[in-house]
Protein backbone atom coordinates (compact mmCIF):
# COMPACT_ATOMS: atom_id res chain seq x y z
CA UNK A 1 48.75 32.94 -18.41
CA UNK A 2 47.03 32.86 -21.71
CA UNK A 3 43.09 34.00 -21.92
CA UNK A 4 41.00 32.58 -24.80
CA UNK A 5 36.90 33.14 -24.98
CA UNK A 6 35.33 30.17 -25.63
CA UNK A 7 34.73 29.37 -28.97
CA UNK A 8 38.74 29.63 -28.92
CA UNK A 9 38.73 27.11 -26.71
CA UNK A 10 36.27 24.92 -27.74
CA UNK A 11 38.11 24.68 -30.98
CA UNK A 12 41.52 24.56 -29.95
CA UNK A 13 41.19 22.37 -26.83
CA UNK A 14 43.50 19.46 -27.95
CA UNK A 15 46.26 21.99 -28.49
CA UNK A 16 45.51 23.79 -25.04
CA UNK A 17 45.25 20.70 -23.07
CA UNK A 18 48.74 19.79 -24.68
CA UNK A 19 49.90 23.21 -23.02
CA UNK A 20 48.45 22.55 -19.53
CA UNK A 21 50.18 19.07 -19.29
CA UNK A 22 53.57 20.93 -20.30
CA UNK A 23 52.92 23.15 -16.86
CA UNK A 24 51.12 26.30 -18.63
CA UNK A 25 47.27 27.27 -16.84
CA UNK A 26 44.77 28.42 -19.18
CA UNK A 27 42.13 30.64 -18.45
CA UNK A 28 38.84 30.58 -20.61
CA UNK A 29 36.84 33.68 -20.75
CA UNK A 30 32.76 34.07 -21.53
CA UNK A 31 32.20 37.85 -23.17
CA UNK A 32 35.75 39.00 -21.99
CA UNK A 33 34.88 38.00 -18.59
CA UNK A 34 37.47 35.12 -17.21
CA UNK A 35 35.02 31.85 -16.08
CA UNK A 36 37.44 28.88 -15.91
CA UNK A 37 40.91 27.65 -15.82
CA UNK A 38 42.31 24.52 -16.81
CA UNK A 39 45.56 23.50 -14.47
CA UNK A 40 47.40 20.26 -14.58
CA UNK A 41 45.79 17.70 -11.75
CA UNK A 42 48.90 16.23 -11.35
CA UNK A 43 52.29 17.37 -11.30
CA UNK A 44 54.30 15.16 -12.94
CA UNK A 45 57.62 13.76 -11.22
CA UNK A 46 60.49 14.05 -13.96
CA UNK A 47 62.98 12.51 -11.80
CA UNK A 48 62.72 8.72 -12.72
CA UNK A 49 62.19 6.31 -9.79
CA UNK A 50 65.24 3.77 -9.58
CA UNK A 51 63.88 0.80 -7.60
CA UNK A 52 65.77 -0.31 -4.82
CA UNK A 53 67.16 3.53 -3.62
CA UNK A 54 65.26 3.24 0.06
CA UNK A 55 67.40 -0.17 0.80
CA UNK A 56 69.74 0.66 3.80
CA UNK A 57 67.17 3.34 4.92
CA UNK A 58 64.39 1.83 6.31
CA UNK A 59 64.34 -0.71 9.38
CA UNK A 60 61.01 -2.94 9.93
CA UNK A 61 61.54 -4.52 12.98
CA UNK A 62 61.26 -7.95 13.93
CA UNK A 63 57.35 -7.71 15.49
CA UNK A 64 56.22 -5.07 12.96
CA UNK A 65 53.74 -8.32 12.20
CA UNK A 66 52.78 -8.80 16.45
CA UNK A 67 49.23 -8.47 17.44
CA UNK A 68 49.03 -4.95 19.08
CA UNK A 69 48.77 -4.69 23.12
CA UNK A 70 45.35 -5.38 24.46
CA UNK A 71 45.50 -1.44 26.18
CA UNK A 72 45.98 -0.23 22.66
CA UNK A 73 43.52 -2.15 20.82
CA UNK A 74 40.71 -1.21 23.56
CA UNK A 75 41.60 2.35 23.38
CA UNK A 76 39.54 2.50 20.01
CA UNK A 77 36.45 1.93 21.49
């Protein structure tokens, strides 16, 4: 984990948040003293998705679209 004060980081902040997204955290400092970090929000999944993989694995049965009991329905009240 990298520190930069932040004048660095003001003028470098393209390249850093090029860094975070590659999985890096930054932390920015004020007078040597660490204030901040920048993290990636998301992780990003690098396994692409191949659509149709659940078929065979999940079963929706035949009432999955039934009204709901009248004891169940009452019991959120």
């Amino acid at each position: 984990m990298e520190i930069f004060n932040i004048h660095e980081a003001k003028t470098n902040l393209s390249k850093l948040i090029t860094r975070v997204i590659n999985g890096e955290e930054i932390i920015i400092a004020k007078s040597g003293d660490p204030v901040a970090k920048l993290v990636p929000i998301l992780k990003r999944n690098k396994k692409d998705r191949t659509p149709g993989s659940a078929i065979g694995k999940i079963k929706i049965y035949d009432d999955f679209y039934s009204p709901l009991p009248d004891e169940i329905i009452n019991s959120f009240n």
